[in-house]
C-alpha atoms as a PDB file:
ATOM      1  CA  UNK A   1     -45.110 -34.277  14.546  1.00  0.00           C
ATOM      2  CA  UNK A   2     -45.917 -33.336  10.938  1.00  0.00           C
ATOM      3  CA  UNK A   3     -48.141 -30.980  11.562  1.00  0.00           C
ATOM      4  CA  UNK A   4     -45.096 -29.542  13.846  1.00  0.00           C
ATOM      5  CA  UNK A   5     -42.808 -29.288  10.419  1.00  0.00           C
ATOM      6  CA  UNK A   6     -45.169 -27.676   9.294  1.00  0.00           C
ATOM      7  CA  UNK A   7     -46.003 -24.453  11.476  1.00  0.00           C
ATOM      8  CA  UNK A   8     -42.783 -24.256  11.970  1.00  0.00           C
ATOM      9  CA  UNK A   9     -41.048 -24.363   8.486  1.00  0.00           C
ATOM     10  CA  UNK A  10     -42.800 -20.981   6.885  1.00  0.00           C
ATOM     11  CA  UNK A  11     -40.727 -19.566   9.947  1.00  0.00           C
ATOM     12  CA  UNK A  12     -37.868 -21.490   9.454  1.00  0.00           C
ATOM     13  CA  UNK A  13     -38.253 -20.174   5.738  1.00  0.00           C
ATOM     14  CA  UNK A  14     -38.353 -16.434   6.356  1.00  0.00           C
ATOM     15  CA  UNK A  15     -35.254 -16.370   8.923  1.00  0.00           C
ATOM     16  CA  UNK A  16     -33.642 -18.118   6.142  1.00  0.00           C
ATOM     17  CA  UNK A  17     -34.716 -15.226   3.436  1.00  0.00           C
ATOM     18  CA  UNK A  18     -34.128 -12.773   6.331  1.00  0.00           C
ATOM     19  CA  UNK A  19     -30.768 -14.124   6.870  1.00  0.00           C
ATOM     20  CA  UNK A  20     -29.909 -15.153   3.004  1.00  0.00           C
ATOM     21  CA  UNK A  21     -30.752 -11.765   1.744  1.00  0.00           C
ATOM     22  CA  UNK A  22     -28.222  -9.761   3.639  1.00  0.00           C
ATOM     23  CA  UNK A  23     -25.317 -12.396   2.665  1.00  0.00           C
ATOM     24  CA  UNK A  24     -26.252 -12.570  -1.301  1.00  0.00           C
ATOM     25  CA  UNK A  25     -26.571  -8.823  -1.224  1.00  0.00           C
ATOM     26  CA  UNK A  26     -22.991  -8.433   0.053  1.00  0.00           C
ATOM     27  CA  UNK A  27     -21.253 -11.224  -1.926  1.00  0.00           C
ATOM     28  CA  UNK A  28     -22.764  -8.741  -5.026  1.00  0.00           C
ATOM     29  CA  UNK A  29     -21.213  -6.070  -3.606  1.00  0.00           C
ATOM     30  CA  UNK A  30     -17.594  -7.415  -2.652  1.00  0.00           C
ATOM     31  CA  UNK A  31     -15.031  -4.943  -4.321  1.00  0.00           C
ATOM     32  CA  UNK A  32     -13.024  -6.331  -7.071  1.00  0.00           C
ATOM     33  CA  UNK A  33      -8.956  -5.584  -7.790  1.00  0.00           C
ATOM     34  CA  UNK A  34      -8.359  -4.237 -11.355  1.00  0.00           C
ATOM     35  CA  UNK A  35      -7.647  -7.842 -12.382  1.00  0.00           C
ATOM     36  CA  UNK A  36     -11.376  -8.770 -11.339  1.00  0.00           C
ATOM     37  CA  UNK A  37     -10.003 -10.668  -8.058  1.00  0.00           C
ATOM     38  CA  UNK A  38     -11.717 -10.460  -4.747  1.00  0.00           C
ATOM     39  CA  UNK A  39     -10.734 -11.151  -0.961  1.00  0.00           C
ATOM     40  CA  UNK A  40     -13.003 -13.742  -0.714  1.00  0.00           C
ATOM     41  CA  UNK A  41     -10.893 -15.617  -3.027  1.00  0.00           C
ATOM     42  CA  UNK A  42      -7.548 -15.384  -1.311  1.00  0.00           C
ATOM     43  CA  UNK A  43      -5.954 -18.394   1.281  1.00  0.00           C
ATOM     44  CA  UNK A  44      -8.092 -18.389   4.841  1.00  0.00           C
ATOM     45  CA  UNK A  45      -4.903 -17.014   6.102  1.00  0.00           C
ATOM     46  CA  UNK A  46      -4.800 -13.509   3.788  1.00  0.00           C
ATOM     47  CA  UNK A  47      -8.752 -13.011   4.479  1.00  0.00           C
ATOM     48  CA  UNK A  48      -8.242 -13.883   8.490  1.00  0.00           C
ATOM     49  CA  UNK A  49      -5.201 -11.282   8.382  1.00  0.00           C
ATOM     50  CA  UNK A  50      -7.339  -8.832   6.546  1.00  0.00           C
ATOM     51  CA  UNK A  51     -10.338  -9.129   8.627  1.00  0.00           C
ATOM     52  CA  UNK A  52      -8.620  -8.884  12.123  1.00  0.00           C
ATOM     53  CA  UNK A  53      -6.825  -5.514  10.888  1.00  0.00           C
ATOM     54  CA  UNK A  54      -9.527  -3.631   8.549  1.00  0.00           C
ATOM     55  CA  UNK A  55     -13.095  -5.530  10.231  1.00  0.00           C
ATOM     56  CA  UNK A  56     -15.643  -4.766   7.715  1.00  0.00           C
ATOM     57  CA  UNK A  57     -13.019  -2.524   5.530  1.00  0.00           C
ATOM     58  CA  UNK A  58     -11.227  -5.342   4.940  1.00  0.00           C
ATOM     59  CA  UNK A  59     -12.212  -6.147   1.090  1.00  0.00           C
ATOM     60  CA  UNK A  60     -12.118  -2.396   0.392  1.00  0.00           C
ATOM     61  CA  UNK A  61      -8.077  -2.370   2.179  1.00  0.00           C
ATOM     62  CA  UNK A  62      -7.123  -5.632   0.166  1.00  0.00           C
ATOM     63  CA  UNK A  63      -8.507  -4.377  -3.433  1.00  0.00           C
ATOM     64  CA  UNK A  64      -6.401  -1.415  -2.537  1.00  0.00           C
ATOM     65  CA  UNK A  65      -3.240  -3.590  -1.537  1.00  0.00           C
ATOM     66  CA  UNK A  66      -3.817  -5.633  -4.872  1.00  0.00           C
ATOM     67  CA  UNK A  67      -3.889  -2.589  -7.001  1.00  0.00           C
ATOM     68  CA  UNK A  68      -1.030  -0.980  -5.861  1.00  0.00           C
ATOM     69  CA  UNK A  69       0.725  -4.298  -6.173  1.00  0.00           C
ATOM     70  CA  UNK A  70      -0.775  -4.469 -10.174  1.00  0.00           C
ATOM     71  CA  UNK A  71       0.451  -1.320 -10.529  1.00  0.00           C
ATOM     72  CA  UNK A  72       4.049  -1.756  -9.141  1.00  0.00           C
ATOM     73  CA  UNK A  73       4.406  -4.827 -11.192  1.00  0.00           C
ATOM     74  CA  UNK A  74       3.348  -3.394 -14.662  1.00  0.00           C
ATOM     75  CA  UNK A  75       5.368  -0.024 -14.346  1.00  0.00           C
ATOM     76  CA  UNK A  76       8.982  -0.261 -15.467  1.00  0.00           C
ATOM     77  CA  UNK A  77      11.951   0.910 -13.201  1.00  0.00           C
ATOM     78  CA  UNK A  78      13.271   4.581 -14.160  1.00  0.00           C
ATOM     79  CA  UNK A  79      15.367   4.602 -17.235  1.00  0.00           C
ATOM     80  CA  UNK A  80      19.033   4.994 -17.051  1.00  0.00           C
ATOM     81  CA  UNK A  81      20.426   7.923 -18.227  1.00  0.00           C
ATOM     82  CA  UNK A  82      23.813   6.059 -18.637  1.00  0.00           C
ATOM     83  CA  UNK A  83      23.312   2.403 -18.786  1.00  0.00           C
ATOM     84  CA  UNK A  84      26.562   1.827 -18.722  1.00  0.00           C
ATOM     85  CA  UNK A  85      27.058   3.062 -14.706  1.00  0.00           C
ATOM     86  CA  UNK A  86      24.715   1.551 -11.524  1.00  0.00           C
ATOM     87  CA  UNK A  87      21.892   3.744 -10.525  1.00  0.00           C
ATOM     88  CA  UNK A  88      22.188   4.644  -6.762  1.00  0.00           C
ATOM     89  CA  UNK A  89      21.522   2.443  -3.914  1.00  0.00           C
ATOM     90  CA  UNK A  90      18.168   3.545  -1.995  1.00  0.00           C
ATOM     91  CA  UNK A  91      16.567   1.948   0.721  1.00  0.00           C
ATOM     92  CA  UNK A  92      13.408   3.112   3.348  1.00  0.00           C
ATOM     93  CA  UNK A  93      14.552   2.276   6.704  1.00  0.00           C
ATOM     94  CA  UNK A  94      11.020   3.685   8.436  1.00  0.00           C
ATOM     95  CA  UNK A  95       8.283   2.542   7.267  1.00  0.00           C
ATOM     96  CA  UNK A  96       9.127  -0.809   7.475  1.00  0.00           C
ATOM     97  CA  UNK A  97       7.105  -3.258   4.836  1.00  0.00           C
ATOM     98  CA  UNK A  98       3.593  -3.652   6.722  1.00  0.00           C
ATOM     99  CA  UNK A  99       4.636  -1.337   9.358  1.00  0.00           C
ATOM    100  CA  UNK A 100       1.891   0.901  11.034  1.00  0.00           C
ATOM    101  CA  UNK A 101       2.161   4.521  10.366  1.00  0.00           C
ATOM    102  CA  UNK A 102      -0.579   5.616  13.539  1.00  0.00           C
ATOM    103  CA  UNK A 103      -2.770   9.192  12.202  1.00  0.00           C
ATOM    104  CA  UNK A 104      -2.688  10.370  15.899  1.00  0.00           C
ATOM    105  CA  UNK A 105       0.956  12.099  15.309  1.00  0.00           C
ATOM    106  CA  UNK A 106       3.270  12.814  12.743  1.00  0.00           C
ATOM    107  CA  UNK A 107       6.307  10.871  10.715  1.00  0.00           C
ATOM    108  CA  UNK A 108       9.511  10.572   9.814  1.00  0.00           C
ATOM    109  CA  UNK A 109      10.407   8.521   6.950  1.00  0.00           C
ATOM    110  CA  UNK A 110      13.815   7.966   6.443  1.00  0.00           C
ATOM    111  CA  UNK A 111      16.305   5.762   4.565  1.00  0.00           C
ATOM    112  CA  UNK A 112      19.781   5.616   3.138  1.00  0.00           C
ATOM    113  CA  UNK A 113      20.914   6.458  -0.432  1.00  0.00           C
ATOM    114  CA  UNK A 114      24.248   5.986  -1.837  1.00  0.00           C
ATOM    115  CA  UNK A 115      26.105   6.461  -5.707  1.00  0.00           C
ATOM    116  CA  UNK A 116      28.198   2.552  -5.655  1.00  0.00           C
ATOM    117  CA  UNK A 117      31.118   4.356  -7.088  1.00  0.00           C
ATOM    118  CA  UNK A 118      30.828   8.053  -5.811  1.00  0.00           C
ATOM    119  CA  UNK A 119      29.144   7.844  -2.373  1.00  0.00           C
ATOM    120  CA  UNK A 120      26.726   9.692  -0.926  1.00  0.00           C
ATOM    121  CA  UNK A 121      27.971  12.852  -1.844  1.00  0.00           C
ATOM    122  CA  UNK A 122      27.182  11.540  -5.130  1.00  0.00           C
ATOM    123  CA  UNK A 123      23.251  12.002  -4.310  1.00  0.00           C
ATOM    124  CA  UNK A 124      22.168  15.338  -5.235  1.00  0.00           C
ATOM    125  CA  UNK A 125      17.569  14.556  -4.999  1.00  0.00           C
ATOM    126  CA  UNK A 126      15.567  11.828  -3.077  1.00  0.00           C
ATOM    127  CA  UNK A 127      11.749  12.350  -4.314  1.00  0.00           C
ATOM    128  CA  UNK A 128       9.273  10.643  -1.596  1.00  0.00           C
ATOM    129  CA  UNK A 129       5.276   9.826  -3.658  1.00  0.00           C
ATOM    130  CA  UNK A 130       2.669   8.020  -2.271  1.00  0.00           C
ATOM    131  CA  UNK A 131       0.299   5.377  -3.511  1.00  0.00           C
ATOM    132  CA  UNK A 132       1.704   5.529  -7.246  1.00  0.00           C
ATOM    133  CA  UNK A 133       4.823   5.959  -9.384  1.00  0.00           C
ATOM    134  CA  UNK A 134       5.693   9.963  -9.466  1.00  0.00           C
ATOM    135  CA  UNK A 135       3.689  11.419 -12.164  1.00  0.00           C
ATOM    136  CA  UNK A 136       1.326   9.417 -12.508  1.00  0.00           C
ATOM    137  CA  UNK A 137      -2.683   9.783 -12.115  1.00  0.00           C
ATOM    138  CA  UNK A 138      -3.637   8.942  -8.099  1.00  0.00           C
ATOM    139  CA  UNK A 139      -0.036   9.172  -7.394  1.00  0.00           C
ATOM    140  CA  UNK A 140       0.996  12.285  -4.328  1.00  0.00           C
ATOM    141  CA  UNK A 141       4.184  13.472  -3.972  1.00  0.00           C
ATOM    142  CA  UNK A 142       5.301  14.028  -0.287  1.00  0.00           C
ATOM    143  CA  UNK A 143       8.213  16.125  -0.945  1.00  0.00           C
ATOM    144  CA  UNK A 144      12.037  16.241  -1.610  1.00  0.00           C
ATOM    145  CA  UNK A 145      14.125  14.803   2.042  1.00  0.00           C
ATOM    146  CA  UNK A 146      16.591  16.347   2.907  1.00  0.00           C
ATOM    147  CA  UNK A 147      20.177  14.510   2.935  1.00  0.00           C
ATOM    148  CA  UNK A 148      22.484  14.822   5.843  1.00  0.00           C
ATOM    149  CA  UNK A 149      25.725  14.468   3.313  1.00  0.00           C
ATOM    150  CA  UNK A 150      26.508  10.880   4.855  1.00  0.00           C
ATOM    151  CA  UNK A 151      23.978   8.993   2.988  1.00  0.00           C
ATOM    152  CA  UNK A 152      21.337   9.239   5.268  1.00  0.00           C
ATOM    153  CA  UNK A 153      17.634  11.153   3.889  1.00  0.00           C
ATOM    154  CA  UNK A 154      14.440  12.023   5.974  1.00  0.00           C
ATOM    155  CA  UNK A 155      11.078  13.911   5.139  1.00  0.00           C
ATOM    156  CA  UNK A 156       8.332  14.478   7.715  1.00  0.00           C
ATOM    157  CA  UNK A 157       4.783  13.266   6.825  1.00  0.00           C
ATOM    158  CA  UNK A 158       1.858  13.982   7.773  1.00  0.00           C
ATOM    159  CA  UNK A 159      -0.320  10.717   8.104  1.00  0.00           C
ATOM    160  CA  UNK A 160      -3.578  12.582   9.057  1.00  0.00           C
ATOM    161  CA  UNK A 161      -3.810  14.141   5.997  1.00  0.00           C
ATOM    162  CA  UNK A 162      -4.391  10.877   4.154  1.00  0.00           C
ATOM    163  CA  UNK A 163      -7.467   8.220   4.771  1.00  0.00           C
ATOM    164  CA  UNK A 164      -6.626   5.047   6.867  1.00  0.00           C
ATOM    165  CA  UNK A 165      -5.704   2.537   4.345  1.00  0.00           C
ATOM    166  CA  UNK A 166      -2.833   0.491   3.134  1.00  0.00           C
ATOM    167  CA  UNK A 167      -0.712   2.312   0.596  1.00  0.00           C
ATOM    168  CA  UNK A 168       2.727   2.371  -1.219  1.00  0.00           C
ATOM    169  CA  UNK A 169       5.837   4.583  -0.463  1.00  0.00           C
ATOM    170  CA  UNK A 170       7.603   5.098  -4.164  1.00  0.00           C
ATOM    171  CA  UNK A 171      11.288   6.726  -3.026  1.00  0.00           C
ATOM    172  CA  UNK A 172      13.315   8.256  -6.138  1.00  0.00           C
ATOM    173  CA  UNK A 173      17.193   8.534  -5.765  1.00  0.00           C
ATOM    174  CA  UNK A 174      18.556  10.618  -8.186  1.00  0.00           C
ATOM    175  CA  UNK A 175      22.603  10.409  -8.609  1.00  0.00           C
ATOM    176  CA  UNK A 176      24.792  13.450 -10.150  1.00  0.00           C
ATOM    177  CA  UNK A 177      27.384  11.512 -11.016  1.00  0.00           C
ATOM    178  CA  UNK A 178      25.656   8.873 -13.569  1.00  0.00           C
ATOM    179  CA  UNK A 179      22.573  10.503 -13.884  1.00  0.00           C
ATOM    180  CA  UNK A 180      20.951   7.684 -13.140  1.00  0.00           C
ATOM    181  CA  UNK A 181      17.996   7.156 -10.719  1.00  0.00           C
ATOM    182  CA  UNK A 182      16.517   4.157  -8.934  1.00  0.00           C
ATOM    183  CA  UNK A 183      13.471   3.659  -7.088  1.00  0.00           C
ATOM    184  CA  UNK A 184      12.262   1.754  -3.772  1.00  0.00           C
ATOM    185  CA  UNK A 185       8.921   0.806  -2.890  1.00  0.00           C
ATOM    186  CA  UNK A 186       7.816  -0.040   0.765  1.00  0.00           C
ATOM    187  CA  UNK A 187       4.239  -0.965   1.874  1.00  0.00           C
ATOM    188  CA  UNK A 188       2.815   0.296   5.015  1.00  0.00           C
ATOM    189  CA  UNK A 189      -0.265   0.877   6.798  1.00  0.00           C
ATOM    190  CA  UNK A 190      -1.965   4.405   7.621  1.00  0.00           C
ATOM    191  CA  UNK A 191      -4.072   3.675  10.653  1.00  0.00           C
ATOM    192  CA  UNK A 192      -6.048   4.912  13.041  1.00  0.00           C
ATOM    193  CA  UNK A 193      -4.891   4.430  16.952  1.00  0.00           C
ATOM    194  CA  UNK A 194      -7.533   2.396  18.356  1.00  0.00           C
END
């Protein structure tokens, strides 16, 4: 029986290496969020939820999920012109948070934007950016929507000109009665249709 243990084990021994390798190599590998976090860190739950939607992207789609949520986080709301009036009321109707914007057609994104004292009328721009706050480095700008005059804004997009991933909408209302502006951010998906 010994002697068994022992044939055996120097094969035993290289599956292990064979299998070991592969595993060390990737935990090396395993993307890292701008505030040195990984998936592999997160609840069962978030890496389950991340695996069953992204498969072997799914560290690459959370690092970019985390960033964009860094980034939201440290970057300050626009700056009132006039403090002493409420910036407009935004809000993104389509996407939904999490929703899945599918590659194999085109969008609408739409939403609502109202002044609180002036009404929509009151809402002169609505700037639509992707995956950053306007301006800034990574950050796209989709376009201007147009406004139907009752508070209602819409701008096609064009999902399959950007990469399946999970990414931020950043949607500027500008009012020309305070001068003010105020921002809304929705998550979504841009996916492939499987």
């Amino acid at each position: 029986m010994l002697r068994r243990l022992i044939r055996v084990s120097p094969w035993a021994v290289a599956v292990l290496v064979v299998v070991m390798m592969p595993l060390g190599g990737a935990a090396q590998q395993e993307p890292a969020a701008n505030d040195g976090h990984h998936l592999s860190e997160q609840t069962t739950d978030v890496q389950a939820l991340f695996q069953a939607q992204w498969g072997q992207a799914a560290a690459q789609e959370w690092v970019a999920e985390r960033n964009a949520q860094i980034a939201r986080d440290a970057r300050p709301l626009p700056t009132p012109q006039n403090p002493g009036l409420a910036g407009p009321r935004i809000s993104v109707i389509a996407p939904g948070n999490g929703e899945n914007v599918w590659t194999a057609s085109d969008f609408v994104i739409r939403g609502t934007a109202t002044d609180p004292l002036m009404g929509p009328k009151a809402i002169d721009r609505v700037e639509v950016w992707i995956n950053g706050w306007r301006n800034t480095p990574g950050a796209i700008e989709i376009g201007l929507a147009a406004l139907d005059g009752g508070g209602g804004w819409s701008l096609d997009f064009l999902p399959t000109k950007f990469p399946s991933m999970n990414s931020n909408l950043f949607v500027y209302s500008h009012s020309s009665y305070s001068g003010n502006t105020s921002v809304d951010i929705v998550n979504f998906n841009i996916a492939d249709h499987r």
